[in-house]
N, C-alpha and C. Protein backbone atom coordinates (compact mmCIF):
# COMPACT_ATOMS: atom_id res chain seq x y z
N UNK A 1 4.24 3.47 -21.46
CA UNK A 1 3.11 3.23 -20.58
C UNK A 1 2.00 2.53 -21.37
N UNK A 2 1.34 1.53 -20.90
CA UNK A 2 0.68 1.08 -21.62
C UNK A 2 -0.79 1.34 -21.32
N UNK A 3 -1.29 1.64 -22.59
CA UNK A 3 -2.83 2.22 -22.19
C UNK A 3 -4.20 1.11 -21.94
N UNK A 4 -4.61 0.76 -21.09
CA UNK A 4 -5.27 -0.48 -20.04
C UNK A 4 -6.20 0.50 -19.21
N UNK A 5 -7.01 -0.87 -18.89
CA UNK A 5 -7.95 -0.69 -18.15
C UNK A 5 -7.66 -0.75 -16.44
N UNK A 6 -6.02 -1.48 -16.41
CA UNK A 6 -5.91 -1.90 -14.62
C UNK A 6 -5.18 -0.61 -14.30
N UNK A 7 -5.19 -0.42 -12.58
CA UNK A 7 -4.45 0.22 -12.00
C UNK A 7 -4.14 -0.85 -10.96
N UNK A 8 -2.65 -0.17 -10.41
CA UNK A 8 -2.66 -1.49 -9.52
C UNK A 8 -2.75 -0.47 -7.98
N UNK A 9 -2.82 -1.03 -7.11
CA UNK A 9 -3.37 -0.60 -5.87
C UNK A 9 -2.18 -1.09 -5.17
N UNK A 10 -1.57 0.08 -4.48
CA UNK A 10 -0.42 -0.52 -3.35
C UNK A 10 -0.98 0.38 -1.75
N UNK A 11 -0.45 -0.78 -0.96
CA UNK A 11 -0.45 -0.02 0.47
C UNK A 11 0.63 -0.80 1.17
N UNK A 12 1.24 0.20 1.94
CA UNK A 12 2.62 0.03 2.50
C UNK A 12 2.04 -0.06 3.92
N UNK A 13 2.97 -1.05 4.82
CA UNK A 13 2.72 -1.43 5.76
C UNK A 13 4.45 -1.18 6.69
N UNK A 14 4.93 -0.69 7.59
CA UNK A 14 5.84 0.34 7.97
C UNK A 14 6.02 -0.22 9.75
N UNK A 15 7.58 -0.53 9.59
CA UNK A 15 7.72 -0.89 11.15
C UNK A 15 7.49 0.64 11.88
N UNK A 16 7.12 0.52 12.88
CA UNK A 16 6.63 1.86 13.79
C UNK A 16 6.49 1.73 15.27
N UNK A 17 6.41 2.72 16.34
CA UNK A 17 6.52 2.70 17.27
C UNK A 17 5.82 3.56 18.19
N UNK A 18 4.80 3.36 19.09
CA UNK A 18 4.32 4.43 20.17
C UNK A 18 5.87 5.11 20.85
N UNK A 19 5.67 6.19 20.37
CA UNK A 19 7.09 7.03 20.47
C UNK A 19 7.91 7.04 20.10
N UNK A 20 9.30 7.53 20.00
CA UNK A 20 10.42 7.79 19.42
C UNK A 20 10.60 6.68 18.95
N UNK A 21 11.58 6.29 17.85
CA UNK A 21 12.26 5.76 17.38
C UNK A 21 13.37 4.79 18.09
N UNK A 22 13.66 4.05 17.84
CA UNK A 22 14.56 3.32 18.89
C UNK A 22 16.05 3.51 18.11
N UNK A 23 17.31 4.06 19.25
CA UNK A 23 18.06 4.40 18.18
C UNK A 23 18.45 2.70 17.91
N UNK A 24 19.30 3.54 16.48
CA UNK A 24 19.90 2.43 15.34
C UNK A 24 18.71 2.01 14.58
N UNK A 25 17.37 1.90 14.96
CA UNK A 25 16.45 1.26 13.75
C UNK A 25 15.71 2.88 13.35
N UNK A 26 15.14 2.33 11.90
CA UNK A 26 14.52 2.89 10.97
C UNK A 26 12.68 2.66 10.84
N UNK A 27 12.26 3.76 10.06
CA UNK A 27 11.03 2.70 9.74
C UNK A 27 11.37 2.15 8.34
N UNK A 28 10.93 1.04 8.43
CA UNK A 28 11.25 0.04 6.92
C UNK A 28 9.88 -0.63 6.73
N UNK A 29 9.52 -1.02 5.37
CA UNK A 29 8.10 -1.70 5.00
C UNK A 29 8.70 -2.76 5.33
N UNK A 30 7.15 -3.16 6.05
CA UNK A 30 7.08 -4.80 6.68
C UNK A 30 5.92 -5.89 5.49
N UNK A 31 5.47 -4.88 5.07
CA UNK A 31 4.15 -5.37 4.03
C UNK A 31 3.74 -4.61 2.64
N UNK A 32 4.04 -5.54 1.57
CA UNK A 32 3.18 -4.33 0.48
C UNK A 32 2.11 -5.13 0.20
N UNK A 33 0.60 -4.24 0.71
CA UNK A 33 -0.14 -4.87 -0.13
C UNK A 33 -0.62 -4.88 -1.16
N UNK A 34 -1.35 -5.52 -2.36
CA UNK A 34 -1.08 -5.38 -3.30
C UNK A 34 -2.67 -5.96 -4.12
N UNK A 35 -2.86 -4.86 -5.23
CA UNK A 35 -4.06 -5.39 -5.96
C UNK A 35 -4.36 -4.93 -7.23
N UNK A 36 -4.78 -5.33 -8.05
CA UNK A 36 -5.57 -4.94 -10.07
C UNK A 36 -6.79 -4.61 -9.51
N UNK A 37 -6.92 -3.41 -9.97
CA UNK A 37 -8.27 -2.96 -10.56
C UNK A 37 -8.66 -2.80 -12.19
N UNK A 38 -9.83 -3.66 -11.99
CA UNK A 38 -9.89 -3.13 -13.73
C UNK A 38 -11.24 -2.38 -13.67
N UNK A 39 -10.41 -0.65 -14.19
CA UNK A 39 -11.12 -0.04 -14.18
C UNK A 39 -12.94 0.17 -15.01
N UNK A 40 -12.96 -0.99 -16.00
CA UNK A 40 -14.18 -1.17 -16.57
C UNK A 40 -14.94 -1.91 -15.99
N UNK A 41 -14.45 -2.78 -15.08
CA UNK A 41 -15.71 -3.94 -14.42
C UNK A 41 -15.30 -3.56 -13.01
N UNK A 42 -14.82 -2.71 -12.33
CA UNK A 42 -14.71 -3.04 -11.08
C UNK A 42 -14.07 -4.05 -10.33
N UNK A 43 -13.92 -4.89 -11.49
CA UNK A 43 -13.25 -5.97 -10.92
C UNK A 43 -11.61 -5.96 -10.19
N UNK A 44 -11.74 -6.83 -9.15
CA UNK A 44 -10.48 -6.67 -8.06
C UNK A 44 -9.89 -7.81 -8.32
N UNK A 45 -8.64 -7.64 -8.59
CA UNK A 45 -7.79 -9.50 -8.79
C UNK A 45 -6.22 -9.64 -8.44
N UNK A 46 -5.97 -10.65 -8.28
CA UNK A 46 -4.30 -10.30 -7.69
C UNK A 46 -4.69 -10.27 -6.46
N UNK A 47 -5.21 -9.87 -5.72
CA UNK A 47 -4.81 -9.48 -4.14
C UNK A 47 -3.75 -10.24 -3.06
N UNK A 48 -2.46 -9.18 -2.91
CA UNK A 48 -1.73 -10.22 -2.51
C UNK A 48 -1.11 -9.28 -1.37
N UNK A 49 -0.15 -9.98 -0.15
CA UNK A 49 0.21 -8.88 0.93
C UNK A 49 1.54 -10.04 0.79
N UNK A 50 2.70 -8.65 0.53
CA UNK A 50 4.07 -9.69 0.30
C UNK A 50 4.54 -9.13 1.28
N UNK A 51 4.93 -9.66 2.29
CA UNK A 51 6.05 -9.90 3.92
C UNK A 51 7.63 -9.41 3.26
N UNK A 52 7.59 -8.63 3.73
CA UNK A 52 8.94 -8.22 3.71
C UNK A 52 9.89 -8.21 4.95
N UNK A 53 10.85 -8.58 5.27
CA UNK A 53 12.03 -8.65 6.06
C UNK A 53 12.68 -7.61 6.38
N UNK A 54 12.00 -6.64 7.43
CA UNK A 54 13.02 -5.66 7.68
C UNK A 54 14.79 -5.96 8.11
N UNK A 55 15.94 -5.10 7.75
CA UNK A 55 16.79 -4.93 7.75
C UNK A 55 17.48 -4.22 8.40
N UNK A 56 16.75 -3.11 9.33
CA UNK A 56 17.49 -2.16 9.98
C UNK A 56 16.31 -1.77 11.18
N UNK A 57 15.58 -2.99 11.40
CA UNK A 57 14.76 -2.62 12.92
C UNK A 57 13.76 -3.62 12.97
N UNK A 58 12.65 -3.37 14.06
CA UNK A 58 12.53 -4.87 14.00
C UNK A 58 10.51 -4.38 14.80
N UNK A 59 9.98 -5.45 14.45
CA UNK A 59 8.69 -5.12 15.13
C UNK A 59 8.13 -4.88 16.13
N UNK A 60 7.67 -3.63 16.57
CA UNK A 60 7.69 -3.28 18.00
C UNK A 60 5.98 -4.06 18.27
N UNK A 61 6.01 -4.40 19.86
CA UNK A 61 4.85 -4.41 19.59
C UNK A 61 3.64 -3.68 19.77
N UNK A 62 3.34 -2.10 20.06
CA UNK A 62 2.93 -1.48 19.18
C UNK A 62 2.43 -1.65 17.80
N UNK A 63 3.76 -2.10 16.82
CA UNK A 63 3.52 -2.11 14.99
C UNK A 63 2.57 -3.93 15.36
N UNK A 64 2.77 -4.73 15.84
CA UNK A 64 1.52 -5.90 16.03
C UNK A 64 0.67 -5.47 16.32
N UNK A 65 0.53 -4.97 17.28
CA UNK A 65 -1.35 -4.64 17.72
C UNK A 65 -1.19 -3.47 16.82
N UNK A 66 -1.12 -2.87 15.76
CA UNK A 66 -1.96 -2.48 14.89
C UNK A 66 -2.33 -2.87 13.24
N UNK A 67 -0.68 -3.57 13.31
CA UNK A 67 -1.02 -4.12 11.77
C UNK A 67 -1.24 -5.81 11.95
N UNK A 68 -1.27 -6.48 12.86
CA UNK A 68 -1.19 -7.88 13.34
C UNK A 68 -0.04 -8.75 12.99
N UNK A 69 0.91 -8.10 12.49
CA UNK A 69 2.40 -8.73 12.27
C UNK A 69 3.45 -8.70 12.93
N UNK A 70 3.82 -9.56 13.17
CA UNK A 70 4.69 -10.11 13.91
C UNK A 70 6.03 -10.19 13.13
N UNK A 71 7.17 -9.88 14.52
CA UNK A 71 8.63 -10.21 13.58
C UNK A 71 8.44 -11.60 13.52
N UNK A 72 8.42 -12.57 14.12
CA UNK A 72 8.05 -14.10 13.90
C UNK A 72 7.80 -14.41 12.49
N UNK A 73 6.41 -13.56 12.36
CA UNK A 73 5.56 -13.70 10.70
C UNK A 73 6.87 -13.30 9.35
N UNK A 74 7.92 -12.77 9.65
CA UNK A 74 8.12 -11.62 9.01
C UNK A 74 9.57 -12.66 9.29
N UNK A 75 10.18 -12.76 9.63
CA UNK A 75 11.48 -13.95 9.78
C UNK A 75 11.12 -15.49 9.40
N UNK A 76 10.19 -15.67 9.32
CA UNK A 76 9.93 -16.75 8.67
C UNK A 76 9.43 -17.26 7.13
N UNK A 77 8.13 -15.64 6.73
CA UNK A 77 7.51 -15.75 5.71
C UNK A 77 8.24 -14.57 4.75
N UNK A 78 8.68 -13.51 5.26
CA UNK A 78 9.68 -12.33 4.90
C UNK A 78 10.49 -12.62 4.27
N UNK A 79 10.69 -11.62 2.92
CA UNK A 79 11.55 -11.68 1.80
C UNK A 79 11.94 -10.37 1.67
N UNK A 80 13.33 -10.29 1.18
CA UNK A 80 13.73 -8.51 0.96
C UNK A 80 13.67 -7.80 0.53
N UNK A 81 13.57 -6.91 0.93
CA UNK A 81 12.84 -5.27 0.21
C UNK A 81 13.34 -5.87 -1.34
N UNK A 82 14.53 -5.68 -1.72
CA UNK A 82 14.38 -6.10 -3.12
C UNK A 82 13.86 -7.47 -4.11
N UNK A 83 13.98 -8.16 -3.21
CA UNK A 83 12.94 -9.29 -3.77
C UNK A 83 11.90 -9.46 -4.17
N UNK A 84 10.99 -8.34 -2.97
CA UNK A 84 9.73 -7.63 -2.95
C UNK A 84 9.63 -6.96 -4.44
N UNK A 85 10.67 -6.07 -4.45
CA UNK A 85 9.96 -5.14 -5.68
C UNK A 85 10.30 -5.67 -6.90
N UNK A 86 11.39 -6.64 -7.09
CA UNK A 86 11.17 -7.69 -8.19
C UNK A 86 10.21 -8.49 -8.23
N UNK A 87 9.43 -9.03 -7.15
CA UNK A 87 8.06 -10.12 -7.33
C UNK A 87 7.27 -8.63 -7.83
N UNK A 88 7.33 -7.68 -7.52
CA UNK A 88 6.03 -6.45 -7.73
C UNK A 88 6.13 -6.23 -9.63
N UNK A 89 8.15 -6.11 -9.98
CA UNK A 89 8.11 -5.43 -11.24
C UNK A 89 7.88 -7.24 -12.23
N UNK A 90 7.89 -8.43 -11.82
CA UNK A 90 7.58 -9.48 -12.75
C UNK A 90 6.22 -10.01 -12.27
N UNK A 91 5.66 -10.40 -11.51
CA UNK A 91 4.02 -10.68 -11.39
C UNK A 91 3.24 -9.50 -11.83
N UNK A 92 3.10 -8.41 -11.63
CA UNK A 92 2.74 -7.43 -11.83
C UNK A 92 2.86 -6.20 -12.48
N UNK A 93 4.45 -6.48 -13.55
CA UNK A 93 4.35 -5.77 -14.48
C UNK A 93 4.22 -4.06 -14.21
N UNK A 94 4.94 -4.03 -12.86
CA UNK A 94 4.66 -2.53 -11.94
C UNK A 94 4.85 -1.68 -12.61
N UNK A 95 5.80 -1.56 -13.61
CA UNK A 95 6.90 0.13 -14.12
C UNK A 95 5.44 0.40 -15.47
N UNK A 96 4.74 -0.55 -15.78
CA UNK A 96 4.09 -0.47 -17.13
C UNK A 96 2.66 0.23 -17.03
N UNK A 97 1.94 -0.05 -15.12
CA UNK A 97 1.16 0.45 -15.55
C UNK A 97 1.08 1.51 -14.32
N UNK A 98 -0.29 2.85 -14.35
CA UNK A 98 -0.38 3.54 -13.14
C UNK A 98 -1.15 2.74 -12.25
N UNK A 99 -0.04 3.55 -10.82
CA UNK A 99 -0.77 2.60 -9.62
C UNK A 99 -0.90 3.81 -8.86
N UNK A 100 -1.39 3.52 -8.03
CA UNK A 100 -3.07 3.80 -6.91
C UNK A 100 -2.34 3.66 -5.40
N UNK A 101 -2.70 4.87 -4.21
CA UNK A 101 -2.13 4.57 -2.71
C UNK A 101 -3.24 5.70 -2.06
N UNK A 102 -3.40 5.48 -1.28
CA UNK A 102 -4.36 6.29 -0.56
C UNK A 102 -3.40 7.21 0.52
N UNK A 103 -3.38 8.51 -0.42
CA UNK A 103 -2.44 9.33 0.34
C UNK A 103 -1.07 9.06 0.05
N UNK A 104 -0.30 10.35 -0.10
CA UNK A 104 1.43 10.40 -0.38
C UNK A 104 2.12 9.60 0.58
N UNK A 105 2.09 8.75 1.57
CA UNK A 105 2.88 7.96 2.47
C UNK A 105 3.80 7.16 1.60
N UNK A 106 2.59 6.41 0.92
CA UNK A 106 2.97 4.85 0.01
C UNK A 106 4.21 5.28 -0.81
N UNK A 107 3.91 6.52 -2.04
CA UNK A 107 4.62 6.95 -2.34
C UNK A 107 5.79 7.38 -1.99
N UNK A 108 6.02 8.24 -1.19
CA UNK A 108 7.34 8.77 -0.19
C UNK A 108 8.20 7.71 0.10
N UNK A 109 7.47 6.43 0.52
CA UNK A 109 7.93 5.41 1.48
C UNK A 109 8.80 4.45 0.66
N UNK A 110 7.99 4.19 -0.57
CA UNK A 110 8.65 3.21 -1.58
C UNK A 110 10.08 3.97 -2.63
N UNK A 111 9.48 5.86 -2.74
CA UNK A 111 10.58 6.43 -2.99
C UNK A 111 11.96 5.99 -1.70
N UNK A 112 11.58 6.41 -1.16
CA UNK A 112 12.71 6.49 0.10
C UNK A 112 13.66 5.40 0.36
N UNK A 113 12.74 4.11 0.96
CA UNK A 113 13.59 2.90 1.13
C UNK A 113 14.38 2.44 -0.15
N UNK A 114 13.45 2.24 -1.37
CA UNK A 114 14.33 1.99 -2.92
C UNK A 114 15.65 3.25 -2.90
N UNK A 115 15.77 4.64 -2.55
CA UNK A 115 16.92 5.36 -2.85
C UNK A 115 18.20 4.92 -1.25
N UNK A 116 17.37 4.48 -0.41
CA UNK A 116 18.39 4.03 0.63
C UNK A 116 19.29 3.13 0.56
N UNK A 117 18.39 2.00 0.33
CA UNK A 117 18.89 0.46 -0.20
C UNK A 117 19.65 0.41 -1.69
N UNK A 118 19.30 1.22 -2.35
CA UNK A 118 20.05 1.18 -4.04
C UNK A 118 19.43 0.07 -4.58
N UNK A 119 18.06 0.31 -4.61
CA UNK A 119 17.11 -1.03 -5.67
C UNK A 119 16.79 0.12 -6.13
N UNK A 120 16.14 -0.07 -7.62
CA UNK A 120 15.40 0.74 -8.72
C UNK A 120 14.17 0.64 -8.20
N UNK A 121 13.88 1.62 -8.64
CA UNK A 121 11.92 2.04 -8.06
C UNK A 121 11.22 0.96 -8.71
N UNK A 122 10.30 0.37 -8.30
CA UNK A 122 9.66 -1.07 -8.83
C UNK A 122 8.39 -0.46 -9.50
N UNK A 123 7.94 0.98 -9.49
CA UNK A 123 6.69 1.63 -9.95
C UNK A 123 6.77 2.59 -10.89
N UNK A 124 5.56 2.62 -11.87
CA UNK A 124 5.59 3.67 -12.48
C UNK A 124 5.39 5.01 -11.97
N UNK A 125 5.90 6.08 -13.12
CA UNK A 125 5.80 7.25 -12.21
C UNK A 125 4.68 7.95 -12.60
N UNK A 126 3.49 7.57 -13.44
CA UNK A 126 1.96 7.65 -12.86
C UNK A 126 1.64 6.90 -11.83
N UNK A 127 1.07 8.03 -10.97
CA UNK A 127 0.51 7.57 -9.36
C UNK A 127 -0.69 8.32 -9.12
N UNK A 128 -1.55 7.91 -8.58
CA UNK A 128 -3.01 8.15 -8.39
C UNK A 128 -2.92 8.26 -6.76
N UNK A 129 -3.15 10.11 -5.86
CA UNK A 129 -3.83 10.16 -4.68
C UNK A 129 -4.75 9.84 -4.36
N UNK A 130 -5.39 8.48 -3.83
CA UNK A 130 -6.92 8.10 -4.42
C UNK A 130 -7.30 9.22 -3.05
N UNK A 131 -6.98 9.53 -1.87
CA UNK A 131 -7.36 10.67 -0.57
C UNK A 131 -7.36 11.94 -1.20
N UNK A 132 -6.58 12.22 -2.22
CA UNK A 132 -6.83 13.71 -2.79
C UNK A 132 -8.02 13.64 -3.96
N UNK A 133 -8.30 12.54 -4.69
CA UNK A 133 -9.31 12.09 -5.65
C UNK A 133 -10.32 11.93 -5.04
N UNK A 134 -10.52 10.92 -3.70
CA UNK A 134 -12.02 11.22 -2.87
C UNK A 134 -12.32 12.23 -2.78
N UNK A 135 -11.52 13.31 -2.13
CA UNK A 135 -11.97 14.43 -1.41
C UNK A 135 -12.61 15.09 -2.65
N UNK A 136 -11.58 15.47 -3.90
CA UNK A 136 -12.04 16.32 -5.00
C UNK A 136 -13.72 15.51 -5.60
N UNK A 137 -13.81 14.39 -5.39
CA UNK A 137 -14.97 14.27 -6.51
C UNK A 137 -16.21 13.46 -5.53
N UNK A 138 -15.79 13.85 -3.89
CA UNK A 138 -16.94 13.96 -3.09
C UNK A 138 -17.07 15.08 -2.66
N UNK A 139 -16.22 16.57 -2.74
CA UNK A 139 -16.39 17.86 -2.69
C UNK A 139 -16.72 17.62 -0.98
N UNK A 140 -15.23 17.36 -0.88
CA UNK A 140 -15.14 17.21 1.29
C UNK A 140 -13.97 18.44 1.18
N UNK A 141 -14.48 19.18 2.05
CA UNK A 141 -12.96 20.32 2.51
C UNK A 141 -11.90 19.98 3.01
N UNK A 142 -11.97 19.11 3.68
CA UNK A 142 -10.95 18.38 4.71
C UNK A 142 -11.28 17.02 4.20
N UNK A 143 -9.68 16.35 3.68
CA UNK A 143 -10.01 14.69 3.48
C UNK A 143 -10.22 13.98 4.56
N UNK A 144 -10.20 12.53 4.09
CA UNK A 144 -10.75 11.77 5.40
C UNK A 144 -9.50 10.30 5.27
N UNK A 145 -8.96 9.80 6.47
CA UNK A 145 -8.70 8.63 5.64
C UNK A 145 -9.68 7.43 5.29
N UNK A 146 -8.98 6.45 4.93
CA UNK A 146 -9.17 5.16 3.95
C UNK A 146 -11.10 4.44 4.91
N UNK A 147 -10.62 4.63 6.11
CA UNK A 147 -11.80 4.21 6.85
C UNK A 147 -12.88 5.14 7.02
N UNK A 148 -12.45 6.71 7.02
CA UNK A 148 -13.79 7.35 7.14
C UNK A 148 -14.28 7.36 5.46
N UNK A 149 -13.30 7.06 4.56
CA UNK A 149 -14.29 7.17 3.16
C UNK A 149 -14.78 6.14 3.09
N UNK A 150 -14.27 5.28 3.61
CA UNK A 150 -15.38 3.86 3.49
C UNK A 150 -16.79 4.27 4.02
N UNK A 151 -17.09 4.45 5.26
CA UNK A 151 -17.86 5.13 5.92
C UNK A 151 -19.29 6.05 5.04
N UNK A 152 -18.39 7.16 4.56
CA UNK A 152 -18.78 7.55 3.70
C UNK A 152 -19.45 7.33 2.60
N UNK A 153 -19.21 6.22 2.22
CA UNK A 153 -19.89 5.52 0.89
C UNK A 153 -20.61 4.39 1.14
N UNK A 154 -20.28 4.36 2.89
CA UNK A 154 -21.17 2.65 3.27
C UNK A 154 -21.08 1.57 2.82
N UNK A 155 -19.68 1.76 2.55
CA UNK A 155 -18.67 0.22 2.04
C UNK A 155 -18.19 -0.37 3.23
N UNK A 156 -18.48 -1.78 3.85
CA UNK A 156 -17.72 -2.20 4.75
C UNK A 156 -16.62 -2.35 4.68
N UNK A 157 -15.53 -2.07 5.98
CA UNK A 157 -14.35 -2.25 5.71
C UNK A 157 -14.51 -3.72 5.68
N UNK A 158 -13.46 -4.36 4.86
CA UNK A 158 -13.36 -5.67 4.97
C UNK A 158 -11.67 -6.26 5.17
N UNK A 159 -11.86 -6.77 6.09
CA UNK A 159 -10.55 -7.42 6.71
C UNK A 159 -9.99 -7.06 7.66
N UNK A 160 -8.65 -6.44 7.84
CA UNK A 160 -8.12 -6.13 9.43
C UNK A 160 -7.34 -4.37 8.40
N UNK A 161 -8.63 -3.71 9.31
CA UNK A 161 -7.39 -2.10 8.73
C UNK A 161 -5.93 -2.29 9.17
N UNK A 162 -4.99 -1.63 8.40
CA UNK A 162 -3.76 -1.92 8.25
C UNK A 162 -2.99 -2.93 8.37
N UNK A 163 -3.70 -3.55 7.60
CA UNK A 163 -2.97 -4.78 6.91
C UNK A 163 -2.96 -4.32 5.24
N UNK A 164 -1.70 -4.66 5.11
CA UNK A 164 -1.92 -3.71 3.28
C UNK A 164 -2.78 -4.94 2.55
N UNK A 165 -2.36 -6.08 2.54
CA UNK A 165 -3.54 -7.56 1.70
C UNK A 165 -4.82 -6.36 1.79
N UNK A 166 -5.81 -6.29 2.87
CA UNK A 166 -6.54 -6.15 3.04
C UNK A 166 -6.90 -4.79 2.43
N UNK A 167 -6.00 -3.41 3.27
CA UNK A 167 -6.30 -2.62 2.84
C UNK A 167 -6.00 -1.57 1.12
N UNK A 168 -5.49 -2.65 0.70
CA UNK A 168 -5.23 -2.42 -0.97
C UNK A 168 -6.80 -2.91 -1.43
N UNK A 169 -7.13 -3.71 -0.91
CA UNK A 169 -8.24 -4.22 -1.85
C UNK A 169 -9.88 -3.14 -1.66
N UNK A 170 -9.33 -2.70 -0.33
CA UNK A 170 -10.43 -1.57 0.35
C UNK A 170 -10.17 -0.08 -0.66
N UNK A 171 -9.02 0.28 -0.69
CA UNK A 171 -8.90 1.36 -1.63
C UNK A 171 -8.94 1.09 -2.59
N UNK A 172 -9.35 0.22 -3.55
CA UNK A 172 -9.35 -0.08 -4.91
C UNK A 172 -10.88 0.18 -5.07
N UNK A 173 -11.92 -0.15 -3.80
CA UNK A 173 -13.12 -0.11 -3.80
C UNK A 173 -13.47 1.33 -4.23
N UNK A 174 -12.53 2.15 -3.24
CA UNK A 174 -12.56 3.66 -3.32
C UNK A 174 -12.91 4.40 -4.34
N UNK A 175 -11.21 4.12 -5.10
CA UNK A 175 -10.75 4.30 -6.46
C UNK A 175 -12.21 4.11 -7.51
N UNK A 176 -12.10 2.51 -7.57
CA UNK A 176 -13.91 2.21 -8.19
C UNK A 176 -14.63 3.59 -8.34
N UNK A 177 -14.99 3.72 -7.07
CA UNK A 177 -16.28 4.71 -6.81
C UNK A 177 -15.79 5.56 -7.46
N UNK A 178 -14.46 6.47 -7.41
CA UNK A 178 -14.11 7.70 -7.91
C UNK A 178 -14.06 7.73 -9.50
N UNK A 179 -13.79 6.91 -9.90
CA UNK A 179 -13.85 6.59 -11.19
C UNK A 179 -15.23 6.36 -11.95
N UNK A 180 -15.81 6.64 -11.17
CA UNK A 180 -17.35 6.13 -11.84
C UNK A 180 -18.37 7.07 -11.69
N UNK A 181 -17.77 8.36 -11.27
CA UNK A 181 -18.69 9.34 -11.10
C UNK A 181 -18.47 10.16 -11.86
């Protein structure tokens, strides 16, 4: 592990559905978004949202009107889960350093699909709850998600919530704050 100032910031973006499941499909990441924090300047860099190509289901639209992606977007600009986590482990150098998700989803999610598919985990296994880290070092009883801590700190959200591009770069803001108190 290498000892640095970045963390990298992931948020998973997840085909989904107002209600059940449709049989034969899965939920599969449609989006990782993706970002460096360097924890001494605050500084945010990298910010990137890589399209992934689901494989075993397909975009309801529901999963558009909330994350604004389209299977269209995602058959055209979409690359495969493992492609994905090879652009994650060579641009970004993933396994080397700890990364950052707001709340166990990200985690679970990237465990899960990598042991389904038979790709190697593209992350290190330092991981940062930045939702269990707000709560502890704003002393909230009950956490909040990604938008009420924004709220909270009177950080505008910036961009389209759940979109991971966007909302990686919003929890890195988080992270920031938590780190600096």
């Amino acid at each position: 592990m290498k000892t640095t100032n970045t963390i990298i910031i992931i948020d998973l973006e997840a085909t989904c559905w107002n209600g059940s499941v449709p049989q034969g499909q899965i939920s599969e990441i449609i989006e990782i978004g993706i970002c460096l924090l360097d924890t001494q300047t605050g500084t945010i860099s990298k910010n990137h949202g890589i399209l992934v190509k689901p494989e075993k289901s397909e975009v309801s639209p529901f999963c558009t009107e909330l994350t604004t992606i389209t299977q269209e977007m995602l058959d055209e600009e979409g690359i495969s889960f493992e492609a994905a986590c090879e652009m994650l482990r060579i641009q970004y150098n993933s396994t080397e350093y700890t990364w950052a998700s707001y709340g166990q989803y990200d985690l679970n999610m990237m465990k899960k699909q990598c042991l389904d598919i038979g790709v190697d985990y593209p992350l290190s296994q330092n991981h940062i709850n930045v939702k269990v880290l707000f709560s502890k070092v704003k002393g909230l009883r009950r956490r909040v998600g990604m938008k009420g801590a924004l709220g909270i700190l009177e950080i505008p959200l910036e961009g389209t919530h759940h979109r991971g591009v966007d909302d990686a770069r919003n929890i890195a803001k988080i992270l920031d704050w938590c780190l600096k108190k």
